[in-house]
PDB file of N, CA and C in Angstrom:
ATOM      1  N   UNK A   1      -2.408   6.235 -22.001  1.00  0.00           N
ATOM      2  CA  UNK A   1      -2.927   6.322 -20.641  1.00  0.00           C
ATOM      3  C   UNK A   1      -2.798   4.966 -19.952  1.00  0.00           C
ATOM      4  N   UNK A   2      -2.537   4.625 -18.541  1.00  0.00           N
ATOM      5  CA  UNK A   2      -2.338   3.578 -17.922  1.00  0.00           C
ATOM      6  C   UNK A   2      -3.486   3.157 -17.160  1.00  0.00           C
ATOM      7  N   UNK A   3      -3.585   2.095 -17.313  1.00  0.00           N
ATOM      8  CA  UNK A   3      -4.898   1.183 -16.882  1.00  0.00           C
ATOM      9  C   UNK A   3      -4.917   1.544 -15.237  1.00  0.00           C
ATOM     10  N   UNK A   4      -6.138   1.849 -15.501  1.00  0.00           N
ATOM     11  CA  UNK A   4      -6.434   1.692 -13.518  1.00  0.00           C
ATOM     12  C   UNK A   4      -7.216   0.414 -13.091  1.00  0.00           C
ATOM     13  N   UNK A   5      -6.879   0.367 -12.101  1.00  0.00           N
ATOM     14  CA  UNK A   5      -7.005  -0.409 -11.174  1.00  0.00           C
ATOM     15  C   UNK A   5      -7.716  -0.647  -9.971  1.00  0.00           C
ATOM     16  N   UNK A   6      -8.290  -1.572  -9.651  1.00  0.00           N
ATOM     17  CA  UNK A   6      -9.031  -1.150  -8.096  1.00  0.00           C
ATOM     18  C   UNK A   6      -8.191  -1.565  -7.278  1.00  0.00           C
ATOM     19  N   UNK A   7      -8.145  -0.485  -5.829  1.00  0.00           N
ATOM     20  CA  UNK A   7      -7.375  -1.358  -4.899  1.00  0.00           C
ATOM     21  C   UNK A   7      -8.815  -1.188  -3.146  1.00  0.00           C
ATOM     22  N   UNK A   8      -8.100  -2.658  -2.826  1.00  0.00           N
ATOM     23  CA  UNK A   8      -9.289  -2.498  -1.672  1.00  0.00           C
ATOM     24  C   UNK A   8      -8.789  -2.541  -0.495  1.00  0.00           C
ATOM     25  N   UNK A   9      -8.905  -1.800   0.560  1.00  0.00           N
ATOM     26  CA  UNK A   9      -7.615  -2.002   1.814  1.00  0.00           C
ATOM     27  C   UNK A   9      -8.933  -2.808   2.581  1.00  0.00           C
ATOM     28  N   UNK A  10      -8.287  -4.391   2.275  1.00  0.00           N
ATOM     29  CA  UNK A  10      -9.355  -5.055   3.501  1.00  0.00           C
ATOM     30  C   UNK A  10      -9.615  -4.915   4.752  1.00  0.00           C
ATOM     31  N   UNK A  11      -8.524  -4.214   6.134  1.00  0.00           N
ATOM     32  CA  UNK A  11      -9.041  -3.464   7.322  1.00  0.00           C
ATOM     33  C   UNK A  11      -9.872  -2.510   7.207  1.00  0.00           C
ATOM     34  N   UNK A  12     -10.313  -1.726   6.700  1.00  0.00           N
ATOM     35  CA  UNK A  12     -11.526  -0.583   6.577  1.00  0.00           C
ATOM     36  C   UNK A  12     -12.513  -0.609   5.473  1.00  0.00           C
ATOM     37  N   UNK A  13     -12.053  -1.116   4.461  1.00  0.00           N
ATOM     38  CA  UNK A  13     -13.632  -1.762   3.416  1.00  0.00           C
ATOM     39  C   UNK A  13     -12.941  -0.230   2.313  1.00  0.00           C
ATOM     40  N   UNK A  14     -12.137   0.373   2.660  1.00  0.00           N
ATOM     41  CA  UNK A  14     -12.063   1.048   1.541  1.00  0.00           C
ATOM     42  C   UNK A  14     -11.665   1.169   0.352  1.00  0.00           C
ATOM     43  N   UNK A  15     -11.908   1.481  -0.623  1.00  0.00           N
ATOM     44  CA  UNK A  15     -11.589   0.954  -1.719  1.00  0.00           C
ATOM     45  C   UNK A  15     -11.223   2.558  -2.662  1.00  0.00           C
ATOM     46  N   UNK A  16     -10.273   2.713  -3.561  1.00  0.00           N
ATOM     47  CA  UNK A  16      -9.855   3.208  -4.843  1.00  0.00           C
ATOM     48  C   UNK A  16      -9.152   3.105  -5.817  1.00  0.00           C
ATOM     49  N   UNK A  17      -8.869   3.766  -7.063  1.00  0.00           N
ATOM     50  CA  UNK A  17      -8.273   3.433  -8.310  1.00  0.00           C
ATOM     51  C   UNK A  17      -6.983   4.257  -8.140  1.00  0.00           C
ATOM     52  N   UNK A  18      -6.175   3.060  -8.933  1.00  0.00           N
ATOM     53  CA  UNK A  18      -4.907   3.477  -8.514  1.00  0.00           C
ATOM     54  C   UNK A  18      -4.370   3.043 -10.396  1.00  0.00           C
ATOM     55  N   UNK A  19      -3.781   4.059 -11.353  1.00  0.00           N
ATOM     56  CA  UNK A  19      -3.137   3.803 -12.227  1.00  0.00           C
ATOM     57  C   UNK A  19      -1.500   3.155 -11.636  1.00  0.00           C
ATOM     58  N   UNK A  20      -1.040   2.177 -13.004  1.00  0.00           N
ATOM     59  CA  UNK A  20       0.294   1.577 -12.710  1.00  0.00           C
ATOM     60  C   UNK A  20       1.443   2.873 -12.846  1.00  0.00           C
ATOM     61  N   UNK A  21       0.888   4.332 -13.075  1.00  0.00           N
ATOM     62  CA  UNK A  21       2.166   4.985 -12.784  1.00  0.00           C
ATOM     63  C   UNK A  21       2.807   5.649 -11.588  1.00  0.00           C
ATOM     64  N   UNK A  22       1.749   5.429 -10.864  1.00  0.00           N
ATOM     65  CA  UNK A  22       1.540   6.470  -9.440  1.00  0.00           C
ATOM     66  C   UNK A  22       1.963   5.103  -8.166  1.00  0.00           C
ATOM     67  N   UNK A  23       2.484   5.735  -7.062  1.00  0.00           N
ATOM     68  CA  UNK A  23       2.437   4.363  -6.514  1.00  0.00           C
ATOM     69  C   UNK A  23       1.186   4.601  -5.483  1.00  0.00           C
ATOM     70  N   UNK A  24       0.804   3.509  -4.771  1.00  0.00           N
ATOM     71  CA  UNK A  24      -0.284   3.390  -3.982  1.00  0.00           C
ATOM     72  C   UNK A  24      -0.457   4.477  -2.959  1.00  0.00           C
ATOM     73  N   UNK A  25       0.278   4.374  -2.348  1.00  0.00           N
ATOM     74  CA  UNK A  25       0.445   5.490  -1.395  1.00  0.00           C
ATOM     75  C   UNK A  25      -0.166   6.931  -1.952  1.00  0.00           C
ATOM     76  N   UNK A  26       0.051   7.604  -3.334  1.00  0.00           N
ATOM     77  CA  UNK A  26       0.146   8.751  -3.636  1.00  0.00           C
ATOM     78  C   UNK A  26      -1.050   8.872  -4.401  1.00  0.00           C
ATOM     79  N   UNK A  27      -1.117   7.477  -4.962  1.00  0.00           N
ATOM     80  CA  UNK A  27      -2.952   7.642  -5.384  1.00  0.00           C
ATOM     81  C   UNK A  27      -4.036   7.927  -4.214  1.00  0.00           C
ATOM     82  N   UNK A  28      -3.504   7.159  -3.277  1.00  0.00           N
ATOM     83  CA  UNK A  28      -4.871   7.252  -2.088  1.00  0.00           C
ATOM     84  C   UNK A  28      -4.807   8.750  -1.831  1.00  0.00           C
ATOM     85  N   UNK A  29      -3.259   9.642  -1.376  1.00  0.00           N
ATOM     86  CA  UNK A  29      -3.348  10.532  -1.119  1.00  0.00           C
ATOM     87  C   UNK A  29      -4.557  11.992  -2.391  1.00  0.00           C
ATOM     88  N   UNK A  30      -3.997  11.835  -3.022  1.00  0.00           N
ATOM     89  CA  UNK A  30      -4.418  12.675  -4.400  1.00  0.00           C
ATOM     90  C   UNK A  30      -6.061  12.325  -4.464  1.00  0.00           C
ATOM     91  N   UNK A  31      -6.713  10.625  -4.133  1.00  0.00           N
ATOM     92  CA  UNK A  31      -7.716  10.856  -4.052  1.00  0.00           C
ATOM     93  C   UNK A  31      -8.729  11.144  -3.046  1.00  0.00           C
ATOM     94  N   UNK A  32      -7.892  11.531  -2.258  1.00  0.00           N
ATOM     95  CA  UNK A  32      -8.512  12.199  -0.686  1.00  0.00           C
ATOM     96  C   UNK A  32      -8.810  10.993   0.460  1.00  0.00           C
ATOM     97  N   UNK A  33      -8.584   9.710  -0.190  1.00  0.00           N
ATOM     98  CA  UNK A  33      -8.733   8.545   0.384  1.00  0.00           C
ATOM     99  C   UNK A  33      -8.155   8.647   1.586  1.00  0.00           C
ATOM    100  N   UNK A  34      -8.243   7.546   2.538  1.00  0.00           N
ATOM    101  CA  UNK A  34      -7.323   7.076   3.601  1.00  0.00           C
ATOM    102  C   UNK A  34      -7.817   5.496   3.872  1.00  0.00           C
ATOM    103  N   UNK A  35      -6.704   5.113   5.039  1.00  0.00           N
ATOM    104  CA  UNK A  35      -6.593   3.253   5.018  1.00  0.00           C
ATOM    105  C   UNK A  35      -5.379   2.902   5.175  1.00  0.00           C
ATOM    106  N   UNK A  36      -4.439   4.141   4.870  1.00  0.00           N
ATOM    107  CA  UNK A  36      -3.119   3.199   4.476  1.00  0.00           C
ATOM    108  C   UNK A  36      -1.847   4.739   5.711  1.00  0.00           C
ATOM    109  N   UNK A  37      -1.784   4.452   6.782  1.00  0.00           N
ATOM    110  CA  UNK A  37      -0.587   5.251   7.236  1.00  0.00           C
ATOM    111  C   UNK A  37       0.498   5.933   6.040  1.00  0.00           C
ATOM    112  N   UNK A  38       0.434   7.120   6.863  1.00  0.00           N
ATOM    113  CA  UNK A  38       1.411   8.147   5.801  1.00  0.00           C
ATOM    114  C   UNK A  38       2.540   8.222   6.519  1.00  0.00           C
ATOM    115  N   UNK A  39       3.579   8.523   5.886  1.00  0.00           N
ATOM    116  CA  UNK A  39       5.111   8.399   7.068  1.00  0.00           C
ATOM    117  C   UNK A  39       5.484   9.705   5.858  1.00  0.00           C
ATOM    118  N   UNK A  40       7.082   9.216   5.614  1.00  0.00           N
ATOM    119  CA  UNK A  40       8.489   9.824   5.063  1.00  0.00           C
ATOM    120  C   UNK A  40       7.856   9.716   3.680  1.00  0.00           C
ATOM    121  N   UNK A  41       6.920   9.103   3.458  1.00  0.00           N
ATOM    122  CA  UNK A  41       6.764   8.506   1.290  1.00  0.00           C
ATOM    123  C   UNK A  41       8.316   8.497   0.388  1.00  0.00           C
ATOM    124  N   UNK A  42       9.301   7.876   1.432  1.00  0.00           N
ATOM    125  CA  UNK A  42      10.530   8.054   0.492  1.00  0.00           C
ATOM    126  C   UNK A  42      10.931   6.444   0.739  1.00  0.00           C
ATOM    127  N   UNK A  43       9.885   5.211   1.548  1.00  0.00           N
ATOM    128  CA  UNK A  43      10.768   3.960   1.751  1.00  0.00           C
ATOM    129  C   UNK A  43      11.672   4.210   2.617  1.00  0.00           C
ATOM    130  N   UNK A  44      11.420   4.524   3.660  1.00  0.00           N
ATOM    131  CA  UNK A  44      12.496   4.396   5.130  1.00  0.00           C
ATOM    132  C   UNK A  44      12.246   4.367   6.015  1.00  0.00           C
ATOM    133  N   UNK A  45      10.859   4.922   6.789  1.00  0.00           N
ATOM    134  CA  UNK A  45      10.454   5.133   8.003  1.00  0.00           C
ATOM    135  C   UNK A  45       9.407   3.313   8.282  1.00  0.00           C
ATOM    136  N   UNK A  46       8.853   2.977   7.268  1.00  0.00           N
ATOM    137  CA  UNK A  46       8.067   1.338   7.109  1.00  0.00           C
ATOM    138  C   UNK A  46       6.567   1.503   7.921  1.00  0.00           C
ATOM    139  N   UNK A  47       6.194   2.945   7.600  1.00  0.00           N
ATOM    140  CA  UNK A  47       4.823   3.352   7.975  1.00  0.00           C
ATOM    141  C   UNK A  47       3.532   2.992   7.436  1.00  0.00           C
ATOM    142  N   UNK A  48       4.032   2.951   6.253  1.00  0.00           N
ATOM    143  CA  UNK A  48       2.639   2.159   5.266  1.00  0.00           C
ATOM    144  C   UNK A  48       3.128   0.803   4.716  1.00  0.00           C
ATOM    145  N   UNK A  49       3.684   0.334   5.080  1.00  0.00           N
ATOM    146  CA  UNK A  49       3.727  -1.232   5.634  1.00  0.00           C
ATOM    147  C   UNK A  49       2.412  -2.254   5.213  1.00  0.00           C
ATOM    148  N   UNK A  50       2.247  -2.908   4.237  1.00  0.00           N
ATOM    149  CA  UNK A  50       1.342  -3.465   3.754  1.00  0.00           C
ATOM    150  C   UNK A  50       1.424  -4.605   3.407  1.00  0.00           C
ATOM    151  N   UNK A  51       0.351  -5.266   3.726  1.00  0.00           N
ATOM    152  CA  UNK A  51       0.815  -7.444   2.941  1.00  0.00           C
ATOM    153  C   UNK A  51      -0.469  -7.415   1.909  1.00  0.00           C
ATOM    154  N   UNK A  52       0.159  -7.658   0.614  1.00  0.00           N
ATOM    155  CA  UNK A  52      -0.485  -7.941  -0.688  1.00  0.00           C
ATOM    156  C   UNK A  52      -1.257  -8.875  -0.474  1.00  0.00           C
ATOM    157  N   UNK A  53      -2.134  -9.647  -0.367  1.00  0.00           N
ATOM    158  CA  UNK A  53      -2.967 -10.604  -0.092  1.00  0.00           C
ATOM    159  C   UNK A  53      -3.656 -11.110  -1.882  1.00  0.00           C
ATOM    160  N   UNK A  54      -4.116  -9.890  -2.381  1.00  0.00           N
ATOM    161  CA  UNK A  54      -4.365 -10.866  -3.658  1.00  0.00           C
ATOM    162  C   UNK A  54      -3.995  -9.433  -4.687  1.00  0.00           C
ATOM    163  N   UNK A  55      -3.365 -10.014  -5.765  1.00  0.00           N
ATOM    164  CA  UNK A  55      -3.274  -9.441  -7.146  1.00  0.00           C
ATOM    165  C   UNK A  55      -1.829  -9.000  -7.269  1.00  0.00           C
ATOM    166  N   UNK A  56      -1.576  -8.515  -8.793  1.00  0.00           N
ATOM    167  CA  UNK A  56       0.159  -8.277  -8.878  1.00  0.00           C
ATOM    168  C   UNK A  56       0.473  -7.299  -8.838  1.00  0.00           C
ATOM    169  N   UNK A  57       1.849  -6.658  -9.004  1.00  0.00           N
ATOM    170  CA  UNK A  57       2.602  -5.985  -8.179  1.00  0.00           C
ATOM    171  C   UNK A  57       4.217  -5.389  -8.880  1.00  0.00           C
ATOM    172  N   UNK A  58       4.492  -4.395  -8.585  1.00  0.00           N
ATOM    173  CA  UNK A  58       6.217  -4.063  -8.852  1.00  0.00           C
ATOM    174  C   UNK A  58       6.285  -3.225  -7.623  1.00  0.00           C
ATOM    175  N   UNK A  59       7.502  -3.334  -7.134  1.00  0.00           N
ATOM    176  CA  UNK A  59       8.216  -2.461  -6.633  1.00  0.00           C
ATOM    177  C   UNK A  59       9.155  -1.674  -6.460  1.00  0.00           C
ATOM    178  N   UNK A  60       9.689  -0.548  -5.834  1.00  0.00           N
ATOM    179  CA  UNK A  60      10.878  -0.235  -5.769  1.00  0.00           C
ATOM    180  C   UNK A  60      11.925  -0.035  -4.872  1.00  0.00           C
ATOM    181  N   UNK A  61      13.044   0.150  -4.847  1.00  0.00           N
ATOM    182  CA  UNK A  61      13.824  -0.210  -4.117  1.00  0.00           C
ATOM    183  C   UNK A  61      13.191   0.532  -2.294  1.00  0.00           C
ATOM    184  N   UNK A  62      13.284  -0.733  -1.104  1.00  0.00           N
ATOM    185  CA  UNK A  62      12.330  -0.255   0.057  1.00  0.00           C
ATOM    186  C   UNK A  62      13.938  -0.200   1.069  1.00  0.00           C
ATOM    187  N   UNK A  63      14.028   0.198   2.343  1.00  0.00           N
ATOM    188  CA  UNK A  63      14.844   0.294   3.073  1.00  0.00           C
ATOM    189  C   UNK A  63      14.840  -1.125   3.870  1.00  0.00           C
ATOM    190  N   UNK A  64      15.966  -1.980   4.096  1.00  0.00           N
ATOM    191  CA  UNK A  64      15.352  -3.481   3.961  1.00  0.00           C
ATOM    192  C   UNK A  64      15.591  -3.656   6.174  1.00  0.00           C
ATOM    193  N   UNK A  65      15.369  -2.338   6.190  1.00  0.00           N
ATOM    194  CA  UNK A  65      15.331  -2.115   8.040  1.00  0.00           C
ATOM    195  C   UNK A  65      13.612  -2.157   8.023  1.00  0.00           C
ATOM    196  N   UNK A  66      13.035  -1.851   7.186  1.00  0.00           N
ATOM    197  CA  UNK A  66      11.507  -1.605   7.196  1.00  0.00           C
ATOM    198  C   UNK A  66      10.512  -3.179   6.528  1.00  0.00           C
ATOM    199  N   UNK A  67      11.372  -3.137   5.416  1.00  0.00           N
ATOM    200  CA  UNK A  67      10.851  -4.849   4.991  1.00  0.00           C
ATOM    201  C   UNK A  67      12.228  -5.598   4.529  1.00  0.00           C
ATOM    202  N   UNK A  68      11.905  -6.768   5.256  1.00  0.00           N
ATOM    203  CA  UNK A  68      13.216  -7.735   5.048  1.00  0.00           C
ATOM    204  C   UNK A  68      12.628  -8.165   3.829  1.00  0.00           C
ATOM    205  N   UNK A  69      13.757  -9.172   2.980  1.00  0.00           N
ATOM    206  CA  UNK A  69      13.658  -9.817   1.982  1.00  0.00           C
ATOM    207  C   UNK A  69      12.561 -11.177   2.305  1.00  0.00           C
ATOM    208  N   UNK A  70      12.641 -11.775   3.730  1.00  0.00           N
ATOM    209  CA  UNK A  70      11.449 -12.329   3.517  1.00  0.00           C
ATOM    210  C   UNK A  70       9.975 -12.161   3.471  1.00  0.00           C
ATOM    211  N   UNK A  71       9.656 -11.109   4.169  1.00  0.00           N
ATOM    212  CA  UNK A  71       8.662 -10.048   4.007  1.00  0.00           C
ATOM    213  C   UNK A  71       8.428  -9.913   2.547  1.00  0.00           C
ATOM    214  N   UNK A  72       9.720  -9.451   2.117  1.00  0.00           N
ATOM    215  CA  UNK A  72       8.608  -8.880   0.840  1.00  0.00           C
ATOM    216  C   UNK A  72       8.563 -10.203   0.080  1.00  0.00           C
ATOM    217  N   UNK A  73       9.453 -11.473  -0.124  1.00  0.00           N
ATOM    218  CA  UNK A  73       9.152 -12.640  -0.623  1.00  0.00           C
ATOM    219  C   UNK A  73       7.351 -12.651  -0.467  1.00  0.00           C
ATOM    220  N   UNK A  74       6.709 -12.659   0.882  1.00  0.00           N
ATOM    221  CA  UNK A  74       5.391 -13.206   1.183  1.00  0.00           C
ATOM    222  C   UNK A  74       4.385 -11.478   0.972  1.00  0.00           C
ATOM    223  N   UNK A  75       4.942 -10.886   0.352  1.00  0.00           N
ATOM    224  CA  UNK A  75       3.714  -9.857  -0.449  1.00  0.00           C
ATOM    225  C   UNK A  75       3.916  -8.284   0.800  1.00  0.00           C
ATOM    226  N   UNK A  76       4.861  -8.136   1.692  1.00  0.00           N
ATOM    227  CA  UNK A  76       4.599  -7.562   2.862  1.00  0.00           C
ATOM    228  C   UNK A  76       5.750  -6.398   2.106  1.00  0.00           C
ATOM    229  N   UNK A  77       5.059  -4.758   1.597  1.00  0.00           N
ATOM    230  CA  UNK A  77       5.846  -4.112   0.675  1.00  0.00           C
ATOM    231  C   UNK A  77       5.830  -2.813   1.379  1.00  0.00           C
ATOM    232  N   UNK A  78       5.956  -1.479   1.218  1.00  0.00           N
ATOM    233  CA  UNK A  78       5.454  -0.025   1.295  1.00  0.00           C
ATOM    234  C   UNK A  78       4.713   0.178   0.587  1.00  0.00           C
ATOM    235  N   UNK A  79       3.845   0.884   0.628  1.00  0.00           N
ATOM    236  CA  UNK A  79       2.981   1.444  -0.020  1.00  0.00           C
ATOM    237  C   UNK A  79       3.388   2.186  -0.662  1.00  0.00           C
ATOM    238  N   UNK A  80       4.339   3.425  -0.608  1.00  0.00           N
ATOM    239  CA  UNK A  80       4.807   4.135  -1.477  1.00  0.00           C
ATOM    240  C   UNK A  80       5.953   3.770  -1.834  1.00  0.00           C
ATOM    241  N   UNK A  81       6.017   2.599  -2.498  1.00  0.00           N
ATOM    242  CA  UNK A  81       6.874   2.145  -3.502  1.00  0.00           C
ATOM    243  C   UNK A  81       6.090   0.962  -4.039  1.00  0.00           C
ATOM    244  N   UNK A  82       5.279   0.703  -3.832  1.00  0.00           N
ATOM    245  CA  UNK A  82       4.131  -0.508  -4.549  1.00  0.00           C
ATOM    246  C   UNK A  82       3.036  -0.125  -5.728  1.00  0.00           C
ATOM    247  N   UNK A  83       3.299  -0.022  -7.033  1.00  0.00           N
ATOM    248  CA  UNK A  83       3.037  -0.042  -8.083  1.00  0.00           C
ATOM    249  C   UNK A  83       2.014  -1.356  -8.856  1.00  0.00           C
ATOM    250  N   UNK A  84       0.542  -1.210  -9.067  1.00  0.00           N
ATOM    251  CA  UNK A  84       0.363  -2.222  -9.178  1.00  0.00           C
ATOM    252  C   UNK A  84       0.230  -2.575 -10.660  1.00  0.00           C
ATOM    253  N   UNK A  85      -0.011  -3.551 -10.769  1.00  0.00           N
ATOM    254  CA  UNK A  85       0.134  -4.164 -12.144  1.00  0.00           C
ATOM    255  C   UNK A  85      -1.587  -4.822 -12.205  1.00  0.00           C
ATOM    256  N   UNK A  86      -1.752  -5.133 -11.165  1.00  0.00           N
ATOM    257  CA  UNK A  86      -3.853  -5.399 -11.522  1.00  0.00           C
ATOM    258  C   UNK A  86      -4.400  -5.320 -10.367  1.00  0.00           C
ATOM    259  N   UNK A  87      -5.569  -5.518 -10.210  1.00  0.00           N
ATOM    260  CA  UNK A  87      -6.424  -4.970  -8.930  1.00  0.00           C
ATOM    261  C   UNK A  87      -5.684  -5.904  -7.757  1.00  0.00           C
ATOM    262  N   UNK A  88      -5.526  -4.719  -6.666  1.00  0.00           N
ATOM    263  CA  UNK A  88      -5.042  -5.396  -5.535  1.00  0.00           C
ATOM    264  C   UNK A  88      -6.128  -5.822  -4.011  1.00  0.00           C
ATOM    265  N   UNK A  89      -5.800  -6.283  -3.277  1.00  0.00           N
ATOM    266  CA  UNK A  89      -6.995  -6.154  -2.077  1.00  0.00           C
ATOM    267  C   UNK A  89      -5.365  -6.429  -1.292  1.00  0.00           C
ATOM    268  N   UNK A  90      -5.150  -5.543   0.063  1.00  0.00           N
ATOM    269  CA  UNK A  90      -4.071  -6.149   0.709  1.00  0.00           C
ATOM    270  C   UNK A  90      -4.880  -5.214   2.494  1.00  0.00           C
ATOM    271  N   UNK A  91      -3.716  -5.652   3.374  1.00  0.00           N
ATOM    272  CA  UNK A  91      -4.074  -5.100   4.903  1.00  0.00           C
ATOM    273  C   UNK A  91      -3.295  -4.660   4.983  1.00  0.00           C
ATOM    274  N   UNK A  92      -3.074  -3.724   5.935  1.00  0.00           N
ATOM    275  CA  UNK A  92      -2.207  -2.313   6.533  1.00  0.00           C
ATOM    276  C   UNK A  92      -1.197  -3.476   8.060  1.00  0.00           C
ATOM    277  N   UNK A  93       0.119  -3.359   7.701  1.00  0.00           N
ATOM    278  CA  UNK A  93       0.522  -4.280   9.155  1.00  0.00           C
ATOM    279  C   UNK A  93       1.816  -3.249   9.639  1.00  0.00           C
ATOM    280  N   UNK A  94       1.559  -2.117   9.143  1.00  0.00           N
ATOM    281  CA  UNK A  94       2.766  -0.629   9.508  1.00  0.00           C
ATOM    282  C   UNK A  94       2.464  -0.209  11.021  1.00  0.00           C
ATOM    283  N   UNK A  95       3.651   0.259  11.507  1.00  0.00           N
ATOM    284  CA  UNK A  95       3.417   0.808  12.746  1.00  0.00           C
ATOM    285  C   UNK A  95       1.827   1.556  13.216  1.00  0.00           C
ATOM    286  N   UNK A  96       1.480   2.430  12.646  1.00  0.00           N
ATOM    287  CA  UNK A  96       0.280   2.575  12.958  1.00  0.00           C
ATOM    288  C   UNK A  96      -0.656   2.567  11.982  1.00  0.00           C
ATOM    289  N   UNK A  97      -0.733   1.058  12.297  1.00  0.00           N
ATOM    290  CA  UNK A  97      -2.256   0.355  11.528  1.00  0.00           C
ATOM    291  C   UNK A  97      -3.403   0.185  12.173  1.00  0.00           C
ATOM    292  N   UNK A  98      -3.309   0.454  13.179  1.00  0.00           N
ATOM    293  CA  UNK A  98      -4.576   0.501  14.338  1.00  0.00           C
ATOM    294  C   UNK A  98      -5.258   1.504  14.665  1.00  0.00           C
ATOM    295  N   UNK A  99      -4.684   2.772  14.293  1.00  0.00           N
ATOM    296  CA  UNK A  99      -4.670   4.044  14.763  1.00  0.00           C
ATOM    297  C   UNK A  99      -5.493   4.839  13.353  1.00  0.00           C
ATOM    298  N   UNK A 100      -4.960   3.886  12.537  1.00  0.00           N
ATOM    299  CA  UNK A 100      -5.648   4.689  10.644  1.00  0.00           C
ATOM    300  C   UNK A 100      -6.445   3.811  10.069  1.00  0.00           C
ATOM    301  N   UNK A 101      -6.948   2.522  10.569  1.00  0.00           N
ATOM    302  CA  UNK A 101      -7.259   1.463  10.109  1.00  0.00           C
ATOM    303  C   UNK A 101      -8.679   0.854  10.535  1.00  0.00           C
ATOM    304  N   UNK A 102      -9.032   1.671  11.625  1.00  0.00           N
ATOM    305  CA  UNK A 102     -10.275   1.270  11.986  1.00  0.00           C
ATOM    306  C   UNK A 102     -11.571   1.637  11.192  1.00  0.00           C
ATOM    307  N   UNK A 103     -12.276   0.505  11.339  1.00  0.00           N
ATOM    308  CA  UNK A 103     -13.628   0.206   9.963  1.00  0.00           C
ATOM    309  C   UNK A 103     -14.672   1.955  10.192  1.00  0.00           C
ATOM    310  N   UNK A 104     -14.916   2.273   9.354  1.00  0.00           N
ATOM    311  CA  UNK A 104     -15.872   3.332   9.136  1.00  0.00           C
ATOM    312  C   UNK A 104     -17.180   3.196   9.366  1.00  0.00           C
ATOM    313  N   UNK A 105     -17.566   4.075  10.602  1.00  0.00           N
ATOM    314  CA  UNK A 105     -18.948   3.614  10.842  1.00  0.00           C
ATOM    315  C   UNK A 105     -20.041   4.951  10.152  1.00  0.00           C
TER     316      UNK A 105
END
């Protein structure tokens, strides 16, 4: 079984567990969560658009029209292709991050 993980989307305070086999995106979905824009989940449309801020990470191959290579150099990945490797905390900076991202009252 694969270690879970906490992940915390610092724009909305929300927080869930995400195992290293699932990618982020598909954990939040499955756990009814939200925080993080849903697009294509195939890496092309750059809807869940995210900057890693603290903890590690794999990814997989992203559409590099959505994140350039320096982007993702500085932690800025998809969500559904971001696999984590230990607890993450990151912010939502995807087309509509304003729109899915506002704090829960």
């Amino acid at each position: 079984m694969d270690k879970r993980y906490s992940v915390l989307i610092q724009d909305s305070g929300e927080t869930f567990a995400c195992d290293g086999s699932k990618n982020l995106l598909r954990a939040m979905e499955v756990l009814g969560r939200r925080g993080i824009p849903v697009g294509c989940r195939g890496g092309g449309c750059g809807v869940c658009k995210v900057r890693v801020t603290a903890g590690g990470f794999q990814t997989q191959k992203m559409s590099r029209s959505c994140v350039s290579e320096e982007e993702e150099k500085a932690g800025v990945v998809l969500a559904c292709k971001l696999f984590p490797t230990s607890d993450l905390a990151l912010e939502v900076v995807g087309k509509m991050s304003k729109t899915v991202c506002a704090p829960r009252r």
